[in-house]
Protein backbone atom coordinates (compact mmCIF):
# COMPACT_ATOMS: atom_id res chain seq x y z
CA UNK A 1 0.00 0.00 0.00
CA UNK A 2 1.26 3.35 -0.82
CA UNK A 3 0.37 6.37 1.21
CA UNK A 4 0.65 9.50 0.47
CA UNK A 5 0.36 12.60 2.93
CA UNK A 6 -2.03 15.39 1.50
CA UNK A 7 -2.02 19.38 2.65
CA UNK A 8 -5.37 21.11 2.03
CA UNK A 9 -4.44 24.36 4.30
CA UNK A 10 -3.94 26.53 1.65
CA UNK A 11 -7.30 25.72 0.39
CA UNK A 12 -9.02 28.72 1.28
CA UNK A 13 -5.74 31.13 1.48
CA UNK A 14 -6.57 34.40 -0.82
CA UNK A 15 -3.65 33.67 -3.24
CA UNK A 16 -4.09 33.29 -7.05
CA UNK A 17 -1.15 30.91 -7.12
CA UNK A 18 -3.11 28.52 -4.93
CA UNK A 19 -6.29 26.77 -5.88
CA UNK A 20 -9.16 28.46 -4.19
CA UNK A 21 -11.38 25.77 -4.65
CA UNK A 22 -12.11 21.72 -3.18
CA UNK A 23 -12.62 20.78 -7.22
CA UNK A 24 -9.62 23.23 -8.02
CA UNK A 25 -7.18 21.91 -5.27
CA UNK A 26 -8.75 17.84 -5.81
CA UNK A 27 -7.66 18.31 -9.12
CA UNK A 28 -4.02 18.97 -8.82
CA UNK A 29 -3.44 17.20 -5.86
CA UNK A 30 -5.30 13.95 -6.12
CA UNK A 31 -6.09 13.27 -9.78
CA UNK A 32 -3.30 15.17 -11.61
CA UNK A 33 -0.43 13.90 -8.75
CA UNK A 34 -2.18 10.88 -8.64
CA UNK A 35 -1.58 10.03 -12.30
CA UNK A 36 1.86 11.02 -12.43
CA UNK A 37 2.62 8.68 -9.14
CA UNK A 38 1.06 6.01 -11.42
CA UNK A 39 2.76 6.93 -14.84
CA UNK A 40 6.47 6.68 -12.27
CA UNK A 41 5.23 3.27 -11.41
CA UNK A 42 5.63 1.97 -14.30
CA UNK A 43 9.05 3.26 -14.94
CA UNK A 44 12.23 0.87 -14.88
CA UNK A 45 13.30 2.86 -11.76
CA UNK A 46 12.50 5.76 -10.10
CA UNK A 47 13.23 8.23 -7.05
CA UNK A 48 11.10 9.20 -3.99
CA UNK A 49 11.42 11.46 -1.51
CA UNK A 50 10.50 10.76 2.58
CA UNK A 51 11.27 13.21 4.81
CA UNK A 52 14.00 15.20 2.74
CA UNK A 53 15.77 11.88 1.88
CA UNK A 54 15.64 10.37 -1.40
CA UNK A 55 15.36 6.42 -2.16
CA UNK A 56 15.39 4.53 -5.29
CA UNK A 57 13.13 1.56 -6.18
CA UNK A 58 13.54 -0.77 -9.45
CA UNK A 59 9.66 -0.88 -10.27
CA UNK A 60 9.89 -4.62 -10.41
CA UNK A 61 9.73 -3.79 -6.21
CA UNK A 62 6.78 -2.08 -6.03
CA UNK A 63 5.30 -3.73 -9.05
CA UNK A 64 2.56 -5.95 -6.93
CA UNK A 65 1.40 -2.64 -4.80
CA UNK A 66 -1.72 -1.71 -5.96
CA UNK A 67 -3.81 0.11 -3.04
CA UNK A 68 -2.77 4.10 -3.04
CA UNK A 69 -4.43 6.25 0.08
CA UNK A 70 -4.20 9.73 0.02
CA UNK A 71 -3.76 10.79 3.71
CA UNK A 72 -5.87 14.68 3.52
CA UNK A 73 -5.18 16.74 6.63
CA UNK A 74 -8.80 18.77 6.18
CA UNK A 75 -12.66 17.38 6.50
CA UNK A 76 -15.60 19.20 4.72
CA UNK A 77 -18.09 17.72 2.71
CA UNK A 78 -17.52 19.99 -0.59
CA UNK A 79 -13.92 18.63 -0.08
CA UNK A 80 -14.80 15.34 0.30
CA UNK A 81 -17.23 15.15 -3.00
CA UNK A 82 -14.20 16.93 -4.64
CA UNK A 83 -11.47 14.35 -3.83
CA UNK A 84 -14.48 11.63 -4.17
CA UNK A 85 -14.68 12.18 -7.98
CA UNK A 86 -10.57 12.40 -8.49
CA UNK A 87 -10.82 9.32 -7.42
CA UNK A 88 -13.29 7.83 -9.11
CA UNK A 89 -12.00 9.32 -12.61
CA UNK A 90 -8.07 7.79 -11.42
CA UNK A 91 -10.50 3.69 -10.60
CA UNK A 92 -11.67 4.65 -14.33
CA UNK A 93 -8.07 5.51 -15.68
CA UNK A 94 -6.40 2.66 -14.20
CA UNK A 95 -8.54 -0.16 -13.14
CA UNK A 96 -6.12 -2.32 -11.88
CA UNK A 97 -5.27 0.12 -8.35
CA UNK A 98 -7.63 0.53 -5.63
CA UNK A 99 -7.68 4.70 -4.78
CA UNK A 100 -8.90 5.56 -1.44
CA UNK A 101 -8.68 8.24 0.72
CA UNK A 102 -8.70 9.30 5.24
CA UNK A 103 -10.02 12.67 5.68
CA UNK A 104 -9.04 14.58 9.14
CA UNK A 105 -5.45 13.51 9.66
């Protein structure tokens, strides 16, 4: 399973180079990282980063991990149908992973 830690403070910040909206900030955060966490998958190898330090994988390690939670530090329901249809649009994109995601944390 592959988690992956989610910010939503700056959802409601008033600055125009951060989404103002759930749909906006679902967007790039869950659906558009979401796909290019995917798309790295299924590279030969690849680079990722935990706290500051960076490890490499062959993808031939990570090749049978198909569950992907994104951990989202904020809770409202117009967030949660936001990050609800990301996810349902990455299930339709790649059928074979199972997207979830913990609200709250």
């Amino acid at each position: 399973m592959i988690y992956e830690d989610k910010n939503a403070r700056g959802l409601y910040i008033e600055n125009p180079d951060v989404p103002q909206t759930e749909t906006q900030w679902a967007n790039k955060q869950i659906l558009k990282k979401g796909e290019n966490r995917i798309k790295a998958l299924s590279q030969n190898e690849f680079s990722v980063y935990i706290d500051g330090e960076e490890y490499s994988f062959l993808s031939s390690e990570l090749k049978d991990v198909r569950s992907y939670v994104f951990r989202i530090n904020a809770d409202t329901p117009e967030l949660r149908i936001a990050v609800e249809d990301c996810l349902e649009q990455l299930r339709i994109l790649y059928p074979d992973y199972n997207f979830s995601a913990v609200y709250g944390g």
